[in-house]
C-alpha atoms as a PDB file:
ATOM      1  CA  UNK A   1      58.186 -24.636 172.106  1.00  0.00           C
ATOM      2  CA  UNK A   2      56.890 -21.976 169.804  1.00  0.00           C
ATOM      3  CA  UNK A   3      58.303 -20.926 166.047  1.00  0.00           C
ATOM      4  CA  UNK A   4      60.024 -18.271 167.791  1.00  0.00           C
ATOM      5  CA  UNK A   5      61.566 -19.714 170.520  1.00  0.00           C
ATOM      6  CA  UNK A   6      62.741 -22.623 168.256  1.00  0.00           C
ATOM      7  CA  UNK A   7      64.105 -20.619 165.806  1.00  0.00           C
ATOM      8  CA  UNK A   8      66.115 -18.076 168.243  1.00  0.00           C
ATOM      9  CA  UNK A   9      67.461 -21.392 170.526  1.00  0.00           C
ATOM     10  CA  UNK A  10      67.459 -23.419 167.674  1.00  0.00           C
ATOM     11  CA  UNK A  11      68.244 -22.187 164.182  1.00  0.00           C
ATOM     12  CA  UNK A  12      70.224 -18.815 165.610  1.00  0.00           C
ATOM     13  CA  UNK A  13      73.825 -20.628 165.656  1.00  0.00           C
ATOM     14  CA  UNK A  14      74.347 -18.315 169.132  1.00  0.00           C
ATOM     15  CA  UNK A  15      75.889 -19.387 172.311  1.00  0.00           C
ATOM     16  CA  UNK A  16      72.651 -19.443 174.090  1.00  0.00           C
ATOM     17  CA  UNK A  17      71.449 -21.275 177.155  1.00  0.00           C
ATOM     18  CA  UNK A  18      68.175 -20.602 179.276  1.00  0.00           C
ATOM     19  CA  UNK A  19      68.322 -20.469 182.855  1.00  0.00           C
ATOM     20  CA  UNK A  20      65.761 -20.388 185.612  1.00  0.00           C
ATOM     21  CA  UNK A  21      65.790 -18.778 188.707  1.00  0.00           C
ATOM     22  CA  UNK A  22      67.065 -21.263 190.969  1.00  0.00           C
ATOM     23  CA  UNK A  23      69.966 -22.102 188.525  1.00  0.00           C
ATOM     24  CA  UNK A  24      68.068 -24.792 186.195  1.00  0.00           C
ATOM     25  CA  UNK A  25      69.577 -25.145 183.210  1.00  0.00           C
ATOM     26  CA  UNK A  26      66.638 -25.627 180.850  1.00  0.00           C
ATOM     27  CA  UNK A  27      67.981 -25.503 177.885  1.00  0.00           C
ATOM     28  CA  UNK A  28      71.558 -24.716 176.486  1.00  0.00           C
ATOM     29  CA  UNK A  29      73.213 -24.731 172.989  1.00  0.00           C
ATOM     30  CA  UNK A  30      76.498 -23.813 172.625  1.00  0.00           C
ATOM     31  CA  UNK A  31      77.106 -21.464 175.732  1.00  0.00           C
ATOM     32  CA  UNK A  32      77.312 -25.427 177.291  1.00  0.00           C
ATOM     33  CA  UNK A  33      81.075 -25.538 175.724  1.00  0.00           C
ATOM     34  CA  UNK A  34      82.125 -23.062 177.630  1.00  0.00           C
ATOM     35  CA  UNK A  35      81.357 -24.606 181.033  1.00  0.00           C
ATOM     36  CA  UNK A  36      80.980 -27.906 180.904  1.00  0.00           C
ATOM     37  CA  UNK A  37      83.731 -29.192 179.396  1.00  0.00           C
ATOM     38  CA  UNK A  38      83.205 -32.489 177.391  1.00  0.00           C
ATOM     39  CA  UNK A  39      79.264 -31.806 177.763  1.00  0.00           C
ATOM     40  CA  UNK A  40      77.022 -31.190 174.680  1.00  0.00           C
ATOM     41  CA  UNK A  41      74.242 -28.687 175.235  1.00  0.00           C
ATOM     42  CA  UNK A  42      71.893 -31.773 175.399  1.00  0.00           C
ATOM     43  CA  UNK A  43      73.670 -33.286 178.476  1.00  0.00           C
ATOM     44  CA  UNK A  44      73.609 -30.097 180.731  1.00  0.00           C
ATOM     45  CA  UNK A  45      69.892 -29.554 180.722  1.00  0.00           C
ATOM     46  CA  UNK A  46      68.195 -30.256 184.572  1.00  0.00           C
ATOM     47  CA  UNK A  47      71.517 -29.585 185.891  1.00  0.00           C
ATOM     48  CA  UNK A  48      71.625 -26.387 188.427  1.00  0.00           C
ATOM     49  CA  UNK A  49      74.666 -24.171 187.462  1.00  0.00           C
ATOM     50  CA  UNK A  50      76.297 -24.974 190.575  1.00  0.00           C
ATOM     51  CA  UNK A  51      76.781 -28.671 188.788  1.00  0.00           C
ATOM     52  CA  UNK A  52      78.092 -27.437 186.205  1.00  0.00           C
ATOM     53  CA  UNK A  53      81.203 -24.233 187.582  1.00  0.00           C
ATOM     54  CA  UNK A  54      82.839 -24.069 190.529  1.00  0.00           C
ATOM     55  CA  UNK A  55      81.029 -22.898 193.386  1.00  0.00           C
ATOM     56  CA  UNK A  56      82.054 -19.242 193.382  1.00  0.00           C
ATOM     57  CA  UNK A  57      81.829 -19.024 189.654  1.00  0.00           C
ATOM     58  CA  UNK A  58      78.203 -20.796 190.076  1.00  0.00           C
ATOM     59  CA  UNK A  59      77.005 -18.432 192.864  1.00  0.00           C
ATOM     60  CA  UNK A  60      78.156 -14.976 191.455  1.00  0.00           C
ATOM     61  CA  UNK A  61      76.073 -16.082 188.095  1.00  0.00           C
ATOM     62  CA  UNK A  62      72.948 -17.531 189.886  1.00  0.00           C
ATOM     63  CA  UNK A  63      73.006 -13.866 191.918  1.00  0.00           C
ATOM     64  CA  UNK A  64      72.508 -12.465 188.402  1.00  0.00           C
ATOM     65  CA  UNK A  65      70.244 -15.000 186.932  1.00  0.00           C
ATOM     66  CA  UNK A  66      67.930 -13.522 190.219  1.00  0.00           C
ATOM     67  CA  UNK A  67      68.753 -10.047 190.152  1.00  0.00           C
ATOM     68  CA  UNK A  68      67.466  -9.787 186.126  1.00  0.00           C
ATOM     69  CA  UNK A  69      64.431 -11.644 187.357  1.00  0.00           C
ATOM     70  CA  UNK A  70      64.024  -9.540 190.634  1.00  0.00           C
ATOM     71  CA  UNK A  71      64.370  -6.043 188.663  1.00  0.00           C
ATOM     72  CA  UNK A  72      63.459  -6.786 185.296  1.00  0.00           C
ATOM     73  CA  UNK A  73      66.765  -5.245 183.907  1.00  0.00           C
ATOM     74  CA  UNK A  74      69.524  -6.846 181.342  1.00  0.00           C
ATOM     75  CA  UNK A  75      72.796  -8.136 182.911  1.00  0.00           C
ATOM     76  CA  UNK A  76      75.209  -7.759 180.891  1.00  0.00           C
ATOM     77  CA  UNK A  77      78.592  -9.845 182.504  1.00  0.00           C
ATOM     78  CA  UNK A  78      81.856  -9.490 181.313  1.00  0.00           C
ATOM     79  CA  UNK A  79      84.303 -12.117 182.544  1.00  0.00           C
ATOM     80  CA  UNK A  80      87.321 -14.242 181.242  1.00  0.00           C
ATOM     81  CA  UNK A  81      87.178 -17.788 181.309  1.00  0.00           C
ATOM     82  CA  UNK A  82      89.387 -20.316 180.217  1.00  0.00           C
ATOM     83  CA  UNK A  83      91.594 -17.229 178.722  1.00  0.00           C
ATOM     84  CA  UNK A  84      88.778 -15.994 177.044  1.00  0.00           C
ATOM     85  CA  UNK A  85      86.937 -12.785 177.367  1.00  0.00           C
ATOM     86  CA  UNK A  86      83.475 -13.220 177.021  1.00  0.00           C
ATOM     87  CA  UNK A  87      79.998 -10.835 177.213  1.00  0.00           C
ATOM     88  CA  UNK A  88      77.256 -12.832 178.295  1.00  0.00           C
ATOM     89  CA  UNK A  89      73.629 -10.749 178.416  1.00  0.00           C
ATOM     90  CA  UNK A  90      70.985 -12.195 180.880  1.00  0.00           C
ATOM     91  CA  UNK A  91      67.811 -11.027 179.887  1.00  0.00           C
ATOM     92  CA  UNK A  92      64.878 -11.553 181.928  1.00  0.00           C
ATOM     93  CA  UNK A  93      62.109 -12.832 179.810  1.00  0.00           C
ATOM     94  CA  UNK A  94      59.491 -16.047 179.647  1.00  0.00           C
ATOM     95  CA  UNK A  95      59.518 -19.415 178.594  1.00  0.00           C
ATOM     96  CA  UNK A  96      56.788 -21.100 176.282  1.00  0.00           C
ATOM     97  CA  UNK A  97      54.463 -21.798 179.229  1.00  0.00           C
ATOM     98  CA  UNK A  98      55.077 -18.572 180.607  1.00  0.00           C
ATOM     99  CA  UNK A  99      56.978 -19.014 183.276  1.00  0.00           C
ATOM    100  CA  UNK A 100      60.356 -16.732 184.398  1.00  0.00           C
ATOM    101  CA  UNK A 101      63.524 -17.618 182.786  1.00  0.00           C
ATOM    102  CA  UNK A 102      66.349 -15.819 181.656  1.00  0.00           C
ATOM    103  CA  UNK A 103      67.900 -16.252 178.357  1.00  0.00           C
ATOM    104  CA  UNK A 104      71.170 -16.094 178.022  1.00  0.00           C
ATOM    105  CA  UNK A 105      73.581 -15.573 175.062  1.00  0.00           C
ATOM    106  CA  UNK A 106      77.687 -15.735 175.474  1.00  0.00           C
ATOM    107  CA  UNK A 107      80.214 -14.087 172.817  1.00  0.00           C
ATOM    108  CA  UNK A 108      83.957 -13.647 173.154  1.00  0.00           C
ATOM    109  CA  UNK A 109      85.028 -10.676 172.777  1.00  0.00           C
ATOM    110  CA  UNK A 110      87.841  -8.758 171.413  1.00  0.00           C
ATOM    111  CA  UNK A 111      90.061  -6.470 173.582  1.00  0.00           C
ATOM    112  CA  UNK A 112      89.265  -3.190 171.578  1.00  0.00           C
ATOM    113  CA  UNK A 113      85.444  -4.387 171.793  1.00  0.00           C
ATOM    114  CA  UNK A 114      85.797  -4.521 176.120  1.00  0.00           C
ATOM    115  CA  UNK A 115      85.274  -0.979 176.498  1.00  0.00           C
ATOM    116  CA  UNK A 116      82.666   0.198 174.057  1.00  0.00           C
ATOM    117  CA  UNK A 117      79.380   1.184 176.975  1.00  0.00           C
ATOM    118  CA  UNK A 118      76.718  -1.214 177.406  1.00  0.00           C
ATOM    119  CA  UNK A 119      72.973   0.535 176.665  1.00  0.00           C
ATOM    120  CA  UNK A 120      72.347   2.828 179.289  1.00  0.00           C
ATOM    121  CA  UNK A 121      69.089   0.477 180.564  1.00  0.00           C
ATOM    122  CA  UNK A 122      71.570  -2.692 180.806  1.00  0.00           C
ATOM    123  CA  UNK A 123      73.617  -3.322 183.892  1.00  0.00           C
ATOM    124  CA  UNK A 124      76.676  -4.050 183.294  1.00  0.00           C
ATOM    125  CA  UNK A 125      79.043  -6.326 185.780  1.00  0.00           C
ATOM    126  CA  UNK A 126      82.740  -7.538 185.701  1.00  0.00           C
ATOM    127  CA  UNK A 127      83.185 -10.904 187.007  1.00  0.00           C
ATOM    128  CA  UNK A 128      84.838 -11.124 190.151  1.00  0.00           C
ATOM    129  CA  UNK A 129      86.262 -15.111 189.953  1.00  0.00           C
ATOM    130  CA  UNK A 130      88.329 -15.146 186.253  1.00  0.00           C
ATOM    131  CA  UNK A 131      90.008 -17.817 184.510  1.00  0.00           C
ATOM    132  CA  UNK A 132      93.082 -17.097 182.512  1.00  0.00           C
ATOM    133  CA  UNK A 133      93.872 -20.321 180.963  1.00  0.00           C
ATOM    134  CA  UNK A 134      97.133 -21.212 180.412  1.00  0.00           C
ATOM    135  CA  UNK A 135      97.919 -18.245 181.912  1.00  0.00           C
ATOM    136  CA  UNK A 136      96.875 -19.824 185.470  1.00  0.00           C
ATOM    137  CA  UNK A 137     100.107 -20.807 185.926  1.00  0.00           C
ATOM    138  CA  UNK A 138     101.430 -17.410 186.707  1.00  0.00           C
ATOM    139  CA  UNK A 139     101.854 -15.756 189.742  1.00  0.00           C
ATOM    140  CA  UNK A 140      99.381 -12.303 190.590  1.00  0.00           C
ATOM    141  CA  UNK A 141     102.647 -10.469 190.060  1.00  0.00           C
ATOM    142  CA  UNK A 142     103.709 -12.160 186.965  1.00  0.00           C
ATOM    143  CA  UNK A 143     100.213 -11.307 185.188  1.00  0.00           C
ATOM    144  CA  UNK A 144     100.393  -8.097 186.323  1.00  0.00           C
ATOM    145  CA  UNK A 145     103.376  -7.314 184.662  1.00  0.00           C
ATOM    146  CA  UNK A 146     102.101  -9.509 181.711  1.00  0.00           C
ATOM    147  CA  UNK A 147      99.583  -6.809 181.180  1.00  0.00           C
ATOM    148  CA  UNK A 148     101.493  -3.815 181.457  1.00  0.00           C
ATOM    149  CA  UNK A 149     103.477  -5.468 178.532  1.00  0.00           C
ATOM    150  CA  UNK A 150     100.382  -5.527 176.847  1.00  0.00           C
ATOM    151  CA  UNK A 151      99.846  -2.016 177.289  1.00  0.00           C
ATOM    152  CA  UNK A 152     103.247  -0.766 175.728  1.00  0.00           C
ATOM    153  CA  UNK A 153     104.834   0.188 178.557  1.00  0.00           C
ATOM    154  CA  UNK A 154     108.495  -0.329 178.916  1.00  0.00           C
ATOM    155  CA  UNK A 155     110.859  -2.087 181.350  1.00  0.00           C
ATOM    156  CA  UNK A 156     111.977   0.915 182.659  1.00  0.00           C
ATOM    157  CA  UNK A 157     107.865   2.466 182.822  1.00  0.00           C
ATOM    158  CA  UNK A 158     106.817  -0.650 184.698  1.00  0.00           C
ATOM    159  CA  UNK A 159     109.798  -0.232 187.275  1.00  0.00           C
ATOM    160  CA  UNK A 160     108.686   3.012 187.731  1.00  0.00           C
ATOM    161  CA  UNK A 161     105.167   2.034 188.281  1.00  0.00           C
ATOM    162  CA  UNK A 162     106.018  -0.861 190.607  1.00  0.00           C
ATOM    163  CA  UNK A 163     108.455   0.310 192.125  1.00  0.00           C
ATOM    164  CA  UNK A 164     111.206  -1.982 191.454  1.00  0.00           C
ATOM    165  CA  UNK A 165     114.637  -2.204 189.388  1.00  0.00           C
ATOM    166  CA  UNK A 166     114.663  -2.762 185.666  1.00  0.00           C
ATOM    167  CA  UNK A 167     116.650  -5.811 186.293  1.00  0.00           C
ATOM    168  CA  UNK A 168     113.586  -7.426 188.601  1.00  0.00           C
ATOM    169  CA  UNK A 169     111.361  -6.247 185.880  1.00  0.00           C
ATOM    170  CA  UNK A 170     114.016  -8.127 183.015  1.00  0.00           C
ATOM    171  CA  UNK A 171     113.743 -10.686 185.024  1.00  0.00           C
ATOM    172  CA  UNK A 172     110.011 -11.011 185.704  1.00  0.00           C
ATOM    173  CA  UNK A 173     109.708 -10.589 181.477  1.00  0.00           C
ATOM    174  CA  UNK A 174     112.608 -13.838 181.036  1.00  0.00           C
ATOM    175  CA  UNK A 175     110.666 -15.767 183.368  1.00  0.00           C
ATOM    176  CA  UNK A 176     107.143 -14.707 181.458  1.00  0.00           C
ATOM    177  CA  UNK A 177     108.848 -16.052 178.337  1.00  0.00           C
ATOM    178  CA  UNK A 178     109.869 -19.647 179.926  1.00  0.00           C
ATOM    179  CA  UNK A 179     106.621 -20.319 181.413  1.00  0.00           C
ATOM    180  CA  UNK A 180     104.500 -19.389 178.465  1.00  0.00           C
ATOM    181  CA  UNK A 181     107.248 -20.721 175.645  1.00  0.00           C
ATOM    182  CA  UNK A 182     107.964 -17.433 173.910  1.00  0.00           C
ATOM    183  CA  UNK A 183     111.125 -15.353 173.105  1.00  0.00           C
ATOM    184  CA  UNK A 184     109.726 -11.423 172.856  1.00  0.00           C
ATOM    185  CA  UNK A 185     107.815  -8.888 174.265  1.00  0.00           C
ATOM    186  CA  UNK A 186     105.637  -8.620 170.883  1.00  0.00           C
ATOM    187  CA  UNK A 187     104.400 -12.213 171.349  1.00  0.00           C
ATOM    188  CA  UNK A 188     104.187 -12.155 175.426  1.00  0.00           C
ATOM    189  CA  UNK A 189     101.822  -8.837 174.125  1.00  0.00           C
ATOM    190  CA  UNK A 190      99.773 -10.727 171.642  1.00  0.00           C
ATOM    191  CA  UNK A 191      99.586 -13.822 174.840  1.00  0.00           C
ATOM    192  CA  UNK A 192      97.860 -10.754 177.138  1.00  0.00           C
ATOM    193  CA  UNK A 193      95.412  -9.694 174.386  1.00  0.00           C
ATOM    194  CA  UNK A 194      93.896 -13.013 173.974  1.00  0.00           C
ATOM    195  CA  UNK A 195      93.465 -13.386 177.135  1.00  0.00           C
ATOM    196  CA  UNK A 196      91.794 -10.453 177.924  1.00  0.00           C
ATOM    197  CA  UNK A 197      94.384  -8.260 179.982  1.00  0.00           C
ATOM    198  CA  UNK A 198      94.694  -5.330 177.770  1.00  0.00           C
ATOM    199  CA  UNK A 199      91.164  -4.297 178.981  1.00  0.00           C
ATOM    200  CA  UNK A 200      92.239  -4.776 183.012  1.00  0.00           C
ATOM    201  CA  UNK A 201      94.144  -2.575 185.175  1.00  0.00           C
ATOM    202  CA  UNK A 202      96.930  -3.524 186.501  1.00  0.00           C
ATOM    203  CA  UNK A 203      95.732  -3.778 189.514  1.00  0.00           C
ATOM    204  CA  UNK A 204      92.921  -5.670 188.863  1.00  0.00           C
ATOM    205  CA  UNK A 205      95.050  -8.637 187.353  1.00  0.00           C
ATOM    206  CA  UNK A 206      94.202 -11.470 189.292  1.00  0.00           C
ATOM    207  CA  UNK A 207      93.788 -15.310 188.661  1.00  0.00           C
ATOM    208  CA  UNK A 208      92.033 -18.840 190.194  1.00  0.00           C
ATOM    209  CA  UNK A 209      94.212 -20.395 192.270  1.00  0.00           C
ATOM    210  CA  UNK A 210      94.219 -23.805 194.651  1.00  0.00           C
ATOM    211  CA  UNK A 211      95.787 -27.125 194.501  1.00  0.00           C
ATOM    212  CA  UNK A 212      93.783 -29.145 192.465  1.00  0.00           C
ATOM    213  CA  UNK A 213      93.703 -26.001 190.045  1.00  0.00           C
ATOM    214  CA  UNK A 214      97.319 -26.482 189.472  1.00  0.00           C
ATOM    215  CA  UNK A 215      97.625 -29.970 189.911  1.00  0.00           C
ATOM    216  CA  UNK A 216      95.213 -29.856 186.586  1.00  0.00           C
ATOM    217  CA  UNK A 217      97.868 -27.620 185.140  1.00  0.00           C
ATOM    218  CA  UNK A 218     101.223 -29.229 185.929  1.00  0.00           C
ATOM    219  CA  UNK A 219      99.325 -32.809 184.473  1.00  0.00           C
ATOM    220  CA  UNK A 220      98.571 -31.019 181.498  1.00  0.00           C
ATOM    221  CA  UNK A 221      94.934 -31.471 181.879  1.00  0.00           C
ATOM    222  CA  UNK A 222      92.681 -28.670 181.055  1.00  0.00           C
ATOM    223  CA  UNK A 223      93.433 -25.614 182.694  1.00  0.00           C
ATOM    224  CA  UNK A 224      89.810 -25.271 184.506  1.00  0.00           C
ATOM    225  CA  UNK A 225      88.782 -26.095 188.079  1.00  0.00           C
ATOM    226  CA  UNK A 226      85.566 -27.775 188.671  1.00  0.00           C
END
């Protein structure tokens, strides 16, 4: 390893893992933490990403990892994971020995930051499998509404919207409040913002689902699927 490839993997402090193209992980610092849970950055290395996410998580990134190869562009992903939004750039580039890698660096991100355009030579791309967390436990419908909380609309706005009565809509907010152990609209808002949903539509609200997804959940476990 070179001075400058130690010093950006090593001495950086950045969420930063280096991938080749058939999903090795060959090196990873703390990007690791947000995948592999209980794994240090150490233990992930030689492990294909398909080890290390579930499978569709694992093959929408891999497609990535090949495209920036294949075209020599930056991929810049935006995704939520774990109820955090996060911008990871994969840029195509080479390792010590010269061989094709991509390096990739992970931040979360702040709803007001979602929106600001990406450099008009990077691709952007919004992941298609999410994570919301703790917020797993809701139903499509229930997130949806979540967000247009988030957004300021009111009862009576989102009935509109949806077409539905203000008291399905009351209800759908009550039942918001006993899942996710809050009493108001302000803190089901500031819930949605962490997670990410101010930046979605609507209609793009959607969540991982599947058995052992929320038998993790209702055992209190971590709210991932492997």
């Amino acid at each position: 390893m070179n001075a400058l490839w130690a010093a950006l993997l090593e001495d950086s402090g950045a969420d930063l893992a280096v991938v080749s193209g058939e999903g090795e992980v060959l090196w990873a610092g703390g990007w690791a933490a947000w995948w592999a849970e209980g794994l240090a950055g150490a233990a992930v290395v030689g492990k294909k990403l398909g080890d290390l996410m579930p499978a569709d998580v694992a093959a929408e990134r891999l497609e990535l990892v090949q495209r920036a190869l294949r075209t020599g562009r930056v991929v810049v992903l935006h995704e939520i994971w774990r109820g955090v939004r996060i911008r990871t750039v994969m840029r195509p580039t080479t390792d010590p020995h010269g061989r094709p890698v991509v390096l990739l660096t992970g931040r979360g991100q702040q709803a007001v930051d979602v929106k600001r355009p990406e450099r008009p030579e990077y691709e952007r791309v919004d992941a298609k499998a999410v994570d919301h967390g703790k917020l797993g436990i809701l139903t499509p419908r229930e997130l949806q509404i979540l967000s247009m909380i988030a957004q300021g609309l009111t009862t009576a706005q989102i009935a509109e919207a949806l077409y539905r009565s203000r008291k399905t809509i009351e209800a759908h907010r009550l039942a918001l409040g006993a899942k996710l152990g809050v009493r108001n609209r302000v803190e089901l808002a500031r819930i949605a913002v962490e997670a990410g949903l101010l930046a979605a539509a609507p209609s793009e609200v959607q969540h991982r689902t599947g058995r052992r997804y929320q038998r993790r959940v209702s055992e209190g476990g971590p709210h991932t699927s492997k």
